[in-house]
Protein backbone atom coordinates (compact mmCIF):
# COMPACT_ATOMS: atom_id res chain seq x y z
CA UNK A 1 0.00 0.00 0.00
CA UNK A 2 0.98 3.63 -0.41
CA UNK A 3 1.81 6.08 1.81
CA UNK A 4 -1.60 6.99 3.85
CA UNK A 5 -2.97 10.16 4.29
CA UNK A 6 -5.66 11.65 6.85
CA UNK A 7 -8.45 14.04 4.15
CA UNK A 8 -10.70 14.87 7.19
CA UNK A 9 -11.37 14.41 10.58
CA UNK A 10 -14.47 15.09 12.98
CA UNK A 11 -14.81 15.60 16.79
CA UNK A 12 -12.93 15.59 19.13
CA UNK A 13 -9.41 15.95 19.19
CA UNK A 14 -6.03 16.08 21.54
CA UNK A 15 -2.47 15.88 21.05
CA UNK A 16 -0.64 12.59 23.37
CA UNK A 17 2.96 10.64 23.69
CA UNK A 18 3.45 7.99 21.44
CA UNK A 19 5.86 5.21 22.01
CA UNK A 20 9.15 6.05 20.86
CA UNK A 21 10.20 2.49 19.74
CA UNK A 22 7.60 2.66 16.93
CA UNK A 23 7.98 4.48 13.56
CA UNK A 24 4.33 5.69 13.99
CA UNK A 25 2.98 7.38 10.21
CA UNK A 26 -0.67 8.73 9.89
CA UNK A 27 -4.04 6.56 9.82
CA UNK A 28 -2.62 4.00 11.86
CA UNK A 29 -4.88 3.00 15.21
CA UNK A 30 -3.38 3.34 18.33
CA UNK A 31 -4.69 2.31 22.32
CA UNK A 32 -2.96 3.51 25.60
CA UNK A 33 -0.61 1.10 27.39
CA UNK A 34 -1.14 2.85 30.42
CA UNK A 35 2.45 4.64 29.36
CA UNK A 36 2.24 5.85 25.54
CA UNK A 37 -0.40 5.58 22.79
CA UNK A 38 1.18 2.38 20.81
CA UNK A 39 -0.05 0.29 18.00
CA UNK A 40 -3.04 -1.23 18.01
CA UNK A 41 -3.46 -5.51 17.21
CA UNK A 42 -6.54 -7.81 16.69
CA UNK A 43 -3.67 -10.59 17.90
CA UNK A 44 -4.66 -10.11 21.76
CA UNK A 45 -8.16 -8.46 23.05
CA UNK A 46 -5.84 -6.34 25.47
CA UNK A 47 -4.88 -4.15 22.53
CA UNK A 48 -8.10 -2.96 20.75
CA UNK A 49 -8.06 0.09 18.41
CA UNK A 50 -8.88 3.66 20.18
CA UNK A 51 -8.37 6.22 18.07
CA UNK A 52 -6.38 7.34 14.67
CA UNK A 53 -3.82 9.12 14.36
CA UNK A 54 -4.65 12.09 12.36
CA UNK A 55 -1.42 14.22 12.70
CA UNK A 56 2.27 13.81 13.67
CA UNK A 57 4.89 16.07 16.14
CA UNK A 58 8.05 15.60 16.83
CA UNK A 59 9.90 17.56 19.55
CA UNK A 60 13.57 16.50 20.42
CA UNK A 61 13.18 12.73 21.11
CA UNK A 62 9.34 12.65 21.87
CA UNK A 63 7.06 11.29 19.31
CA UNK A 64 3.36 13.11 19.44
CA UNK A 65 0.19 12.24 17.49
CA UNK A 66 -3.09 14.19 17.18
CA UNK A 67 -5.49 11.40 17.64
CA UNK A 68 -9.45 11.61 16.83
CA UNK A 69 -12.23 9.13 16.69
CA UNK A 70 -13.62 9.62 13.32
CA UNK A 71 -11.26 10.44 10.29
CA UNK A 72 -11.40 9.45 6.38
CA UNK A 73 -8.46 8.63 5.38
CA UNK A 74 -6.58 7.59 1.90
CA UNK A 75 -4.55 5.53 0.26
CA UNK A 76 -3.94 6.39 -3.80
CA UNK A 77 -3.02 2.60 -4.28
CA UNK A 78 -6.77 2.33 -4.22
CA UNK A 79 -6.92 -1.06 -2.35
CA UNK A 80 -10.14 -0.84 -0.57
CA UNK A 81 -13.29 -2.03 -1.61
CA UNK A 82 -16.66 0.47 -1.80
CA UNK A 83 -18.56 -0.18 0.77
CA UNK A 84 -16.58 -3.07 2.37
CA UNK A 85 -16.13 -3.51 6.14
CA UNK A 86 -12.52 -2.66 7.39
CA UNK A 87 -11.31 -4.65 10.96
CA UNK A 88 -8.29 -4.17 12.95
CA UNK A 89 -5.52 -5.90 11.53
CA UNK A 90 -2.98 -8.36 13.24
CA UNK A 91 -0.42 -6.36 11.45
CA UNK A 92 0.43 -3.65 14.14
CA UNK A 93 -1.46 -0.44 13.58
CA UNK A 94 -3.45 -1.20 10.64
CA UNK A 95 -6.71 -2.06 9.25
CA UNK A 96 -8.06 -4.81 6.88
CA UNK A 97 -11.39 -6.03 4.71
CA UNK A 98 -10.47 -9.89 5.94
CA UNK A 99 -11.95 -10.56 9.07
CA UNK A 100 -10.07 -11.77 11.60
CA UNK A 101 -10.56 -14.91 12.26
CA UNK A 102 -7.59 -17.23 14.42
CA UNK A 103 -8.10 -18.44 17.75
CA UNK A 104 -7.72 -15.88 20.27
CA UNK A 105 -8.21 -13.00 17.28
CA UNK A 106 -10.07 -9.96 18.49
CA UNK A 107 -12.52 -8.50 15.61
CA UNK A 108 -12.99 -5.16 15.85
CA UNK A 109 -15.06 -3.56 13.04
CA UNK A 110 -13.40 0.11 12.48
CA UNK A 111 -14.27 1.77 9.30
CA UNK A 112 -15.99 1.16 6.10
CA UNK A 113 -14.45 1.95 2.64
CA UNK A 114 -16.63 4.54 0.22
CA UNK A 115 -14.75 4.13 -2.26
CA UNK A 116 -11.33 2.47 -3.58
CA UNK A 117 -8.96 5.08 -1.94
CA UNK A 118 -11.01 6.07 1.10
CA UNK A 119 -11.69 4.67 4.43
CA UNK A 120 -14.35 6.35 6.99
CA UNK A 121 -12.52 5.30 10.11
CA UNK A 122 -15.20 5.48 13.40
CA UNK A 123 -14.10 4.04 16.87
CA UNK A 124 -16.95 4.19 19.23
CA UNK A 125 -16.65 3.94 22.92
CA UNK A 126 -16.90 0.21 23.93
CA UNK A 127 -20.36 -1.18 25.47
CA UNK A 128 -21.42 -4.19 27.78
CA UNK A 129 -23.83 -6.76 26.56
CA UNK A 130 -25.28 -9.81 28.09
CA UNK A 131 -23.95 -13.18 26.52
CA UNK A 132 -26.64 -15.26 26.06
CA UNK A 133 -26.44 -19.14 27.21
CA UNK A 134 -26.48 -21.98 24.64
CA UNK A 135 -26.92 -24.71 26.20
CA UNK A 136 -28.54 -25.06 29.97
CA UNK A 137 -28.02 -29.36 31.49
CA UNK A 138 -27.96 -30.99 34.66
CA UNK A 139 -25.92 -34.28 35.68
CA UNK A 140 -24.84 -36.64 38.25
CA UNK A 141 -28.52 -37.25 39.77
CA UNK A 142 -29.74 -33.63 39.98
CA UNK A 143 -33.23 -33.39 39.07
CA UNK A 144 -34.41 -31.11 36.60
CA UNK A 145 -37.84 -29.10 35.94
CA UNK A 146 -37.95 -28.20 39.57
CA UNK A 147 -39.94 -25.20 40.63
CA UNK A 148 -38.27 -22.53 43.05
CA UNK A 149 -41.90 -22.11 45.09
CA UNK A 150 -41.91 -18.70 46.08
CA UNK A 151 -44.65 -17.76 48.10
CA UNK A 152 -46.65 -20.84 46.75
CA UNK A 153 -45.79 -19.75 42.73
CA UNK A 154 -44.10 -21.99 40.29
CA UNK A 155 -42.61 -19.62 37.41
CA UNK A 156 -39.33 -20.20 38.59
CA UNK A 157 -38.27 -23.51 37.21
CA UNK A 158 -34.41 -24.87 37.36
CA UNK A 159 -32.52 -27.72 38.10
CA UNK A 160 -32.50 -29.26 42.24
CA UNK A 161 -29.41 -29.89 43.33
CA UNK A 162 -29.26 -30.99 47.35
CA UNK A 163 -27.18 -34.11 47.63
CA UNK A 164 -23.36 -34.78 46.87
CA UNK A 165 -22.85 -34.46 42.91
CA UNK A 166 -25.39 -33.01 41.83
CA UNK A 167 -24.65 -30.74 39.02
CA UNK A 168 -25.69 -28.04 36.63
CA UNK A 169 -23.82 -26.79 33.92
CA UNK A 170 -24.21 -24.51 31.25
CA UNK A 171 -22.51 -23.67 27.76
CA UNK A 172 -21.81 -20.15 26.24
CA UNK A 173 -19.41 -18.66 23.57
CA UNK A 174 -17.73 -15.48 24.20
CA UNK A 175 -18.18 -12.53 21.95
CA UNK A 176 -15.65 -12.45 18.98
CA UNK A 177 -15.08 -8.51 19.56
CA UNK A 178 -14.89 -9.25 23.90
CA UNK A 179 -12.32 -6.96 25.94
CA UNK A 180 -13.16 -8.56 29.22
CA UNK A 181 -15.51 -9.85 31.49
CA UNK A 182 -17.53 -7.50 33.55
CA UNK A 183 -19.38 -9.44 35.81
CA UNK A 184 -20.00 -12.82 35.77
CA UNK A 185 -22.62 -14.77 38.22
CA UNK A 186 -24.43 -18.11 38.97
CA UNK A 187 -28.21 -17.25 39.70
CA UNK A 188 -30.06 -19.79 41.86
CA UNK A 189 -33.26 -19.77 44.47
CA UNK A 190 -33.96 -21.68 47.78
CA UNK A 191 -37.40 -22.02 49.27
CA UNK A 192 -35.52 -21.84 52.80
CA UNK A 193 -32.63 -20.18 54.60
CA UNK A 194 -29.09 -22.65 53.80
CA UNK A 195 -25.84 -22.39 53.12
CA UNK A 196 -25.43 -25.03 50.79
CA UNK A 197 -21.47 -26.12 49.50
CA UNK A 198 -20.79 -25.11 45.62
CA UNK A 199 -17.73 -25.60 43.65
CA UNK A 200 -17.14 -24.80 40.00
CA UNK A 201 -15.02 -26.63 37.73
CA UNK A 202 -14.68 -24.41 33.84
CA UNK A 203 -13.28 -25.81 30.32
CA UNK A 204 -13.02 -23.55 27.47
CA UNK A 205 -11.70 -24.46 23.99
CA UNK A 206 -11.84 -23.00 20.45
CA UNK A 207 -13.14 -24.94 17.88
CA UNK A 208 -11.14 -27.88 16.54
CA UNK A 209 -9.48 -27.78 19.91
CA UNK A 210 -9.30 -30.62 23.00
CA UNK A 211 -12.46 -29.22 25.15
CA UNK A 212 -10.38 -28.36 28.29
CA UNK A 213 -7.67 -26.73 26.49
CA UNK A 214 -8.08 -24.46 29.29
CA UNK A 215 -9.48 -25.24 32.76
CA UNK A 216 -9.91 -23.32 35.49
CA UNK A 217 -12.36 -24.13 39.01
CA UNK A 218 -13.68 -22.13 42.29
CA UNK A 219 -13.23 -24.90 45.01
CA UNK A 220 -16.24 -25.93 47.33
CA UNK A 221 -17.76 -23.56 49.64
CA UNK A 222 -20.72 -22.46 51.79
CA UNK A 223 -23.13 -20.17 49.63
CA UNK A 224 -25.94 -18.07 51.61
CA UNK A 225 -29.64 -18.40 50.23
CA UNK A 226 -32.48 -16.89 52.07
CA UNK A 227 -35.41 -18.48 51.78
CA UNK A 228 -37.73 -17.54 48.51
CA UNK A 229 -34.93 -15.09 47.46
CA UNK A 230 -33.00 -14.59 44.15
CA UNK A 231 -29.51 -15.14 44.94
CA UNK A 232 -26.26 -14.83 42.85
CA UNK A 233 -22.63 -16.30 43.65
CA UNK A 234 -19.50 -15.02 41.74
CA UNK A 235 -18.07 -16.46 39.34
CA UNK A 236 -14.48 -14.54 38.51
CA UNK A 237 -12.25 -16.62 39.82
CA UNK A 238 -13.10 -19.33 38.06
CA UNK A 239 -12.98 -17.34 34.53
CA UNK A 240 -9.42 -15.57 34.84
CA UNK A 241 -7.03 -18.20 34.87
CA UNK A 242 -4.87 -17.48 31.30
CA UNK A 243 -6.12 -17.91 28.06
CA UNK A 244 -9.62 -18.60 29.63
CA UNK A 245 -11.52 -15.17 28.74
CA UNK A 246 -10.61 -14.67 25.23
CA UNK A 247 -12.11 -13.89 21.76
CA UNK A 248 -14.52 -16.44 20.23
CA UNK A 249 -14.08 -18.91 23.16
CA UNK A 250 -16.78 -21.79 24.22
CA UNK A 251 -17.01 -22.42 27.50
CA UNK A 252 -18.96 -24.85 29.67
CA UNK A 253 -19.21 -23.98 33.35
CA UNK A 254 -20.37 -27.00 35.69
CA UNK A 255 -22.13 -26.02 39.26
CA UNK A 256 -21.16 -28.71 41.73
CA UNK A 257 -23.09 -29.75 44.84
CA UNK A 258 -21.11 -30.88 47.77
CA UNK A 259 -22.03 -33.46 50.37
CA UNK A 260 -24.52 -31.71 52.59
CA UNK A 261 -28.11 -31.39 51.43
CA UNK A 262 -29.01 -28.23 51.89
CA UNK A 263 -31.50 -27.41 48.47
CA UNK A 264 -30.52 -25.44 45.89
CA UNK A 265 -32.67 -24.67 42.24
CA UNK A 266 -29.85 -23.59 39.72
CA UNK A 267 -31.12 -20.76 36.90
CA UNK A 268 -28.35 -20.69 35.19
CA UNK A 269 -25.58 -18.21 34.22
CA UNK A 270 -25.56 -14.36 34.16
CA UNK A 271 -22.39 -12.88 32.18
CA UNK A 272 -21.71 -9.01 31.03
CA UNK A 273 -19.29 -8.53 28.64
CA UNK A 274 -17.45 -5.46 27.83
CA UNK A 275 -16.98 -5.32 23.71
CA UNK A 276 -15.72 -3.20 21.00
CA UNK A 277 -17.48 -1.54 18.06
């Protein structure tokens, strides 16, 4: 590709550090290390692209960019193509129309081409969304279709676990374009006041990988329900050993009951992602 050059930008703008190890040129996308602005790479979800640089400074030996949001930007090679969607790239600092798509990959939609020279480049603020479940079983000899009777009502319906293992697991995937996990909770109900043992044991695996390419587990311990109450019990320590929260990931999470019997119905799993674009 040519050399790229920055038509137009909108918004917001300021003037920051950039790493001084990197050659840094114009329209490339940049995120803060907590040190400098450096380069920007779909290879991890730590480094997602923040802004564009839209101008370049250099006074003695520091390196400064003008950085913005939105920016069209050009290339006289003409590569692009109209109307095509443009990710981050796993080549530092840059964008491209192929999705990313290896394991681990973050895809982060940044632009859209109108026309074969120019890219609109617009980074939005990430968001948190709710990962939906895809797949809710029980096992061991936990019974399922039980009804959480609050008050004498039955629209509460999960799985009973009150003996030694019984289990309920679940199955999600984590969003392609994650950044991390913002909460992440196992929702259950008791019809009276216990303190019930729980452990968790988690696999996650890409596809065409061994299912517990990564593992991680919460060990056994006392969880509070009052009676005909919602309650939640955390579930971050069991998703942040390495290479567990990651881009495109499945990952089955298995509730385990330990040997007292105090009676638990499991709901299921709540998790809130934070995501780009």
């Amino acid at each position: 590709m040519a050399e790229i050059y920055v038509r137009s930008w909108t918004g917001p703008v300021f003037t920051a550090a950039l790493d001084t190890a990197t050659a840094h040129t114009l329209g490339e996308l940049v995120y803060h290390d907590g040190t400098d602005f450096v380069l920007s790479d779909a290879d991890a979800l730590s480094t997602p692209a923040e802004y564009v640089v839209v101008a370049l400074n250099t006074f003695g030996a520091t390196a400064y960019g003008t950085l913005a949001r939105k920016a069209i930007i050009e290339d006289v090679d003409a590569p692009y193509t109209l109307g095509a969607m443009q990710y981050l790239s796993t080549t530092a600092g840059g964008i491209t129309e192929t999705r990313p798509t290896a394991n681990d990959d973050l895809v982060q939609i940044v632009g859209r081409a109108i026309d074969s020279s120019h890219v609109e480049i617009d980074l939005i603020q990430p968001k948190e969304v709710q990962v939906p479940l895809m797949h809710i079983a029980l096992d061991g000899t936990a019974t399922a279709n039980t009804a959480f009777d609050t008050g004498g009502g039955d629209v509460w319906v999960g799985t009973l676990l009150n003996a030694d293992d019984e289990q309920a697991t679940v199955v999600l995937r984590l969003p392609d374009n994650i950044h991390t996990i913002v909460e992440s909770r196992w929702l259950f109900g008791t019809d009276t006041a216990v303190t019930p043992d729980l452990g968790y044991t988690v696999n996650g695996a890409h596809e065409a990988e061994v299912s517990d390419a990564t593992t991680d587990s919460i060990s056994a311990a006392a969880v509070t329900g009052t009676a005909d109450t919602l309650e939640t019990d955390t579930l971050a320590t069991g998703l942040d050993a390495a290479g567990m929260t990651v881009p495109g990931h499945y990952i089955a999470l298995k509730a385990d009951h330990s040997n007292d019997s105090d009676a638990v119905v499991s709901f299921g799993v709540t998790l809130l992602a934070e995501v780009v674009s």
